[in-house]
C-alpha atoms as a PDB file:
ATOM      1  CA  UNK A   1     129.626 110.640 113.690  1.00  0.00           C
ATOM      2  CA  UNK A   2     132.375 108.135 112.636  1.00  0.00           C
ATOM      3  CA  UNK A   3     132.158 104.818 112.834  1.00  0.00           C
ATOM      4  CA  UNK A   4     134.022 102.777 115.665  1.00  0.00           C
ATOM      5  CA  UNK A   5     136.639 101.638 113.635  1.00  0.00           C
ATOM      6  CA  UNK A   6     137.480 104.839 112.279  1.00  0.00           C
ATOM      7  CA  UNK A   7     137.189 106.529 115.670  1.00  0.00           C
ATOM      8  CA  UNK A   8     139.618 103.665 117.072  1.00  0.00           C
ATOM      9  CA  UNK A   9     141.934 104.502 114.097  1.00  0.00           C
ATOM     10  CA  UNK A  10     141.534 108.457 114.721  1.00  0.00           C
ATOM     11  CA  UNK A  11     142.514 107.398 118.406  1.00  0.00           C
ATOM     12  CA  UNK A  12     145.182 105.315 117.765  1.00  0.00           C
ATOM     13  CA  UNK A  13     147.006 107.875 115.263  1.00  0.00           C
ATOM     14  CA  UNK A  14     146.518 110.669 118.054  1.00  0.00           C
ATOM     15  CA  UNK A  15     148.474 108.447 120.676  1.00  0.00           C
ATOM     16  CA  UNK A  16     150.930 107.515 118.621  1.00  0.00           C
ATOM     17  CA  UNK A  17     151.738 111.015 117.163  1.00  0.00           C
ATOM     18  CA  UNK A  18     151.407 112.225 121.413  1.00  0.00           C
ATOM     19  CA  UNK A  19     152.778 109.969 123.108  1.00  0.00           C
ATOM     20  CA  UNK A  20     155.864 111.478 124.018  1.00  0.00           C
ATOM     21  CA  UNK A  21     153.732 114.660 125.589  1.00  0.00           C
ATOM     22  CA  UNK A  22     151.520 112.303 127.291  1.00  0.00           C
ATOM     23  CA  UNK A  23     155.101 110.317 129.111  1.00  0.00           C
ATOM     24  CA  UNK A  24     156.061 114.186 129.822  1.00  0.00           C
ATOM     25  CA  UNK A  25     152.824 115.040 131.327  1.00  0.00           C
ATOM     26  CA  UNK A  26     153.009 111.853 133.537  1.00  0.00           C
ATOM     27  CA  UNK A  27     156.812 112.377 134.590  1.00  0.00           C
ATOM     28  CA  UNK A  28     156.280 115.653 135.698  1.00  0.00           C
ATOM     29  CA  UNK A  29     153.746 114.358 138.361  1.00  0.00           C
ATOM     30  CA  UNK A  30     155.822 111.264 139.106  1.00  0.00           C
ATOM     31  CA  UNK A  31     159.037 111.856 138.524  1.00  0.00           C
ATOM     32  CA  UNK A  32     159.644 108.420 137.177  1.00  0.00           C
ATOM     33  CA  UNK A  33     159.716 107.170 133.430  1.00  0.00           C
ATOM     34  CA  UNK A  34     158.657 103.801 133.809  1.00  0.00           C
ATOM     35  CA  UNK A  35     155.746 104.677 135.818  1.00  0.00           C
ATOM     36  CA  UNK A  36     154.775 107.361 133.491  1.00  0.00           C
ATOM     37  CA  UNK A  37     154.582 104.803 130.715  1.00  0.00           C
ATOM     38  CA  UNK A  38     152.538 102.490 132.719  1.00  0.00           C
ATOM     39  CA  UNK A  39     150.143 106.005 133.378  1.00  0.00           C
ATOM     40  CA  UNK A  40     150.273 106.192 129.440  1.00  0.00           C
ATOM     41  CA  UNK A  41     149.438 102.756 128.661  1.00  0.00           C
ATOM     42  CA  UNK A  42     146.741 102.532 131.117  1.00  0.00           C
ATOM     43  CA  UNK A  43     145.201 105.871 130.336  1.00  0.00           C
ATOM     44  CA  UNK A  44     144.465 104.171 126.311  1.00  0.00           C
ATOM     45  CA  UNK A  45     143.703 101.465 127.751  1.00  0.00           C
ATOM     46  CA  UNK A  46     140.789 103.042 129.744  1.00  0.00           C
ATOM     47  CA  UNK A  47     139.928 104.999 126.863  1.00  0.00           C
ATOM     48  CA  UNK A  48     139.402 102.492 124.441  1.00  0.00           C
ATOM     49  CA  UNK A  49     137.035 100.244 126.976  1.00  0.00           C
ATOM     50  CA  UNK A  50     134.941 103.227 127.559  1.00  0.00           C
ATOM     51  CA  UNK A  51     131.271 102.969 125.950  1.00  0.00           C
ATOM     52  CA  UNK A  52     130.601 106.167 125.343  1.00  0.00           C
ATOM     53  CA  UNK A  53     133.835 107.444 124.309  1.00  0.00           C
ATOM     54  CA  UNK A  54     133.140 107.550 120.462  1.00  0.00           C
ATOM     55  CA  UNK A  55     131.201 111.151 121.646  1.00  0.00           C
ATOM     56  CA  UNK A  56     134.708 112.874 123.274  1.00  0.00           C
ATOM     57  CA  UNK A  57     135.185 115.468 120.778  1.00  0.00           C
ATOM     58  CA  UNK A  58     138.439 116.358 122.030  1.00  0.00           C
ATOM     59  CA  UNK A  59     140.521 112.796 122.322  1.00  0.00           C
ATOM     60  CA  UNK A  60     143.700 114.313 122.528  1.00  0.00           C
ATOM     61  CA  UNK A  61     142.559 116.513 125.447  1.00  0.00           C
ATOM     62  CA  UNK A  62     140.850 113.686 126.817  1.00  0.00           C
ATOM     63  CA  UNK A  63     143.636 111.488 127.057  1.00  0.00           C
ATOM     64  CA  UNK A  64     145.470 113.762 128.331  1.00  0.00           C
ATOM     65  CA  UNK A  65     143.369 114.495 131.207  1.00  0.00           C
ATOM     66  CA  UNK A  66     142.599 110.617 131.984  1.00  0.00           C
ATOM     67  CA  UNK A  67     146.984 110.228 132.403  1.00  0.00           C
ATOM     68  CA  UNK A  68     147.120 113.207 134.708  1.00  0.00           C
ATOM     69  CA  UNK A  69     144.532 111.963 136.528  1.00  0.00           C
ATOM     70  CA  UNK A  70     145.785 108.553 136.993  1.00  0.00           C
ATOM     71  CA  UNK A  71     149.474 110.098 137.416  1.00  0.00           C
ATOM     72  CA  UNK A  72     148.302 111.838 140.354  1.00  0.00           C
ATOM     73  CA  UNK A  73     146.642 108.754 141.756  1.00  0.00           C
ATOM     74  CA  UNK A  74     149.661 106.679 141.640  1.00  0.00           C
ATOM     75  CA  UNK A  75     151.845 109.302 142.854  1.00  0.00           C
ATOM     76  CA  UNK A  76     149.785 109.454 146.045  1.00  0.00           C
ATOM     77  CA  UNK A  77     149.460 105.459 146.524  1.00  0.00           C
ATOM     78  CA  UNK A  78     153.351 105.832 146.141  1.00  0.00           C
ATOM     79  CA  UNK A  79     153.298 108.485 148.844  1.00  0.00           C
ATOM     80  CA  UNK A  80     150.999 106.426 151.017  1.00  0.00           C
ATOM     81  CA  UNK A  81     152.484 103.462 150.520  1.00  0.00           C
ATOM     82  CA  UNK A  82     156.155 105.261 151.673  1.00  0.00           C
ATOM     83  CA  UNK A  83     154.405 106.544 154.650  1.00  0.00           C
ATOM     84  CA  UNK A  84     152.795 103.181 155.906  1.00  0.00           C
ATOM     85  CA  UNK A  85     155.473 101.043 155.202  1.00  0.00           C
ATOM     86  CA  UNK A  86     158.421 103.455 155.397  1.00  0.00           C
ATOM     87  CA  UNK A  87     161.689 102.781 152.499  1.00  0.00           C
ATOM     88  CA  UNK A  88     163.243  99.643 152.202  1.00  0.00           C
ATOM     89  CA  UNK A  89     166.604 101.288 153.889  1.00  0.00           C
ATOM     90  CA  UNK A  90     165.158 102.078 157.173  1.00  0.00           C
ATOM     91  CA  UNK A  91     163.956  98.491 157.610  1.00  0.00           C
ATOM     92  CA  UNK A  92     167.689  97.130 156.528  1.00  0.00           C
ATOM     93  CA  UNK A  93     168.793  99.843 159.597  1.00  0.00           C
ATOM     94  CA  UNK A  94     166.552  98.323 162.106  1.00  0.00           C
ATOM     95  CA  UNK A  95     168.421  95.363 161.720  1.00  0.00           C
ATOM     96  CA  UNK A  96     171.654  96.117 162.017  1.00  0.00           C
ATOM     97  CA  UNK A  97     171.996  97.945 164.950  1.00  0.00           C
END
Protein backbone atom coordinates (compact mmCIF):
# COMPACT_ATOMS: atom_id res chain seq x y z
CA UNK A 1 0.00 0.00 0.00
CA UNK A 2 1.66 3.42 -0.70
CA UNK A 3 2.02 5.89 1.50
CA UNK A 4 -0.28 9.11 1.41
CA UNK A 5 2.10 11.22 -0.06
CA UNK A 6 2.94 9.01 -2.75
CA UNK A 7 -0.70 8.13 -3.38
CA UNK A 8 -1.41 12.07 -3.49
CA UNK A 9 1.53 12.30 -5.98
CA UNK A 10 0.21 9.11 -8.04
CA UNK A 11 -3.16 11.18 -7.99
CA UNK A 12 -1.99 14.30 -8.86
CA UNK A 13 0.16 12.98 -11.99
CA UNK A 14 -3.10 11.02 -13.17
CA UNK A 15 -5.15 14.40 -13.23
CA UNK A 16 -2.80 16.24 -14.70
CA UNK A 17 -1.91 13.76 -17.55
CA UNK A 18 -6.32 13.39 -17.81
CA UNK A 19 -7.50 16.27 -17.44
CA UNK A 20 -8.43 17.14 -20.76
CA UNK A 21 -10.68 13.67 -20.93
CA UNK A 22 -12.10 14.45 -17.66
CA UNK A 23 -13.29 18.49 -19.19
CA UNK A 24 -14.59 16.21 -22.27
CA UNK A 25 -16.44 13.85 -20.16
CA UNK A 26 -18.05 16.82 -18.25
CA UNK A 27 -18.91 18.92 -21.53
CA UNK A 28 -20.60 16.26 -23.05
CA UNK A 29 -23.17 16.20 -20.12
CA UNK A 30 -23.22 19.99 -19.84
CA UNK A 31 -22.53 21.38 -22.78
CA UNK A 32 -20.57 24.16 -21.23
CA UNK A 33 -16.67 24.50 -20.71
CA UNK A 34 -16.53 26.53 -17.80
CA UNK A 35 -18.87 24.45 -15.93
CA UNK A 36 -17.11 21.36 -16.91
CA UNK A 37 -13.96 22.73 -15.34
CA UNK A 38 -15.67 23.64 -12.21
CA UNK A 39 -17.09 19.58 -12.43
CA UNK A 40 -13.25 18.81 -12.84
CA UNK A 41 -11.95 20.82 -10.13
CA UNK A 42 -14.52 19.79 -7.73
CA UNK A 43 -14.43 16.14 -8.59
CA UNK A 44 -10.24 16.28 -7.17
CA UNK A 45 -11.24 18.17 -4.85
CA UNK A 46 -13.68 15.54 -3.40
CA UNK A 47 -11.24 12.98 -4.06
CA UNK A 48 -8.47 14.17 -2.23
CA UNK A 49 -10.74 14.93 1.14
CA UNK A 50 -11.97 11.45 1.00
CA UNK A 51 -10.61 9.13 3.98
CA UNK A 52 -10.61 6.14 2.54
CA UNK A 53 -9.58 6.93 -0.85
CA UNK A 54 -5.87 5.74 -0.56
CA UNK A 55 -7.79 1.99 -1.16
CA UNK A 56 -9.44 3.08 -4.91
CA UNK A 57 -7.40 0.91 -6.99
CA UNK A 58 -8.55 2.42 -10.04
CA UNK A 59 -8.08 6.50 -9.50
CA UNK A 60 -8.32 7.29 -12.93
CA UNK A 61 -11.65 5.42 -13.23
CA UNK A 62 -12.63 6.81 -10.08
CA UNK A 63 -12.29 10.25 -10.94
CA UNK A 64 -13.80 9.83 -13.71
CA UNK A 65 -16.90 8.51 -12.35
CA UNK A 66 -17.05 11.18 -9.34
CA UNK A 67 -17.09 14.22 -12.55
CA UNK A 68 -19.85 12.41 -14.36
CA UNK A 69 -21.61 12.12 -11.46
CA UNK A 70 -21.39 15.61 -10.35
CA UNK A 71 -21.81 16.73 -14.19
CA UNK A 72 -25.08 15.20 -14.18
CA UNK A 73 -26.05 16.83 -10.92
CA UNK A 74 -25.36 20.25 -12.05
CA UNK A 75 -26.85 19.76 -15.31
CA UNK A 76 -30.16 18.96 -13.62
CA UNK A 77 -29.96 21.94 -10.90
CA UNK A 78 -29.38 23.95 -14.23
CA UNK A 79 -32.49 22.35 -15.67
CA UNK A 80 -34.44 22.94 -12.49
CA UNK A 81 -33.33 26.04 -11.88
CA UNK A 82 -34.51 27.09 -15.82
CA UNK A 83 -37.78 25.57 -15.07
CA UNK A 84 -38.55 27.42 -11.69
CA UNK A 85 -37.31 30.57 -12.54
CA UNK A 86 -37.70 30.53 -16.33
CA UNK A 87 -34.51 32.52 -18.65
CA UNK A 88 -33.57 35.84 -17.98
CA UNK A 89 -35.27 36.91 -21.56
CA UNK A 90 -38.73 36.01 -20.73
CA UNK A 91 -38.63 38.13 -17.57
CA UNK A 92 -37.07 41.26 -19.75
CA UNK A 93 -40.47 40.38 -22.12
CA UNK A 94 -42.84 40.64 -19.30
CA UNK A 95 -41.81 44.00 -18.99
CA UNK A 96 -42.01 45.43 -22.00
CA UNK A 97 -45.18 44.75 -23.24
Amino acid sequence: MLSVEEWTQELDTTFIANRTQLLRAAYKILGDWERSDDVVQEAYIKITEMEAAQKVRQPLAYLFQIVRNLAIDHYRRVVFESELFGTDEEGLHRFQL
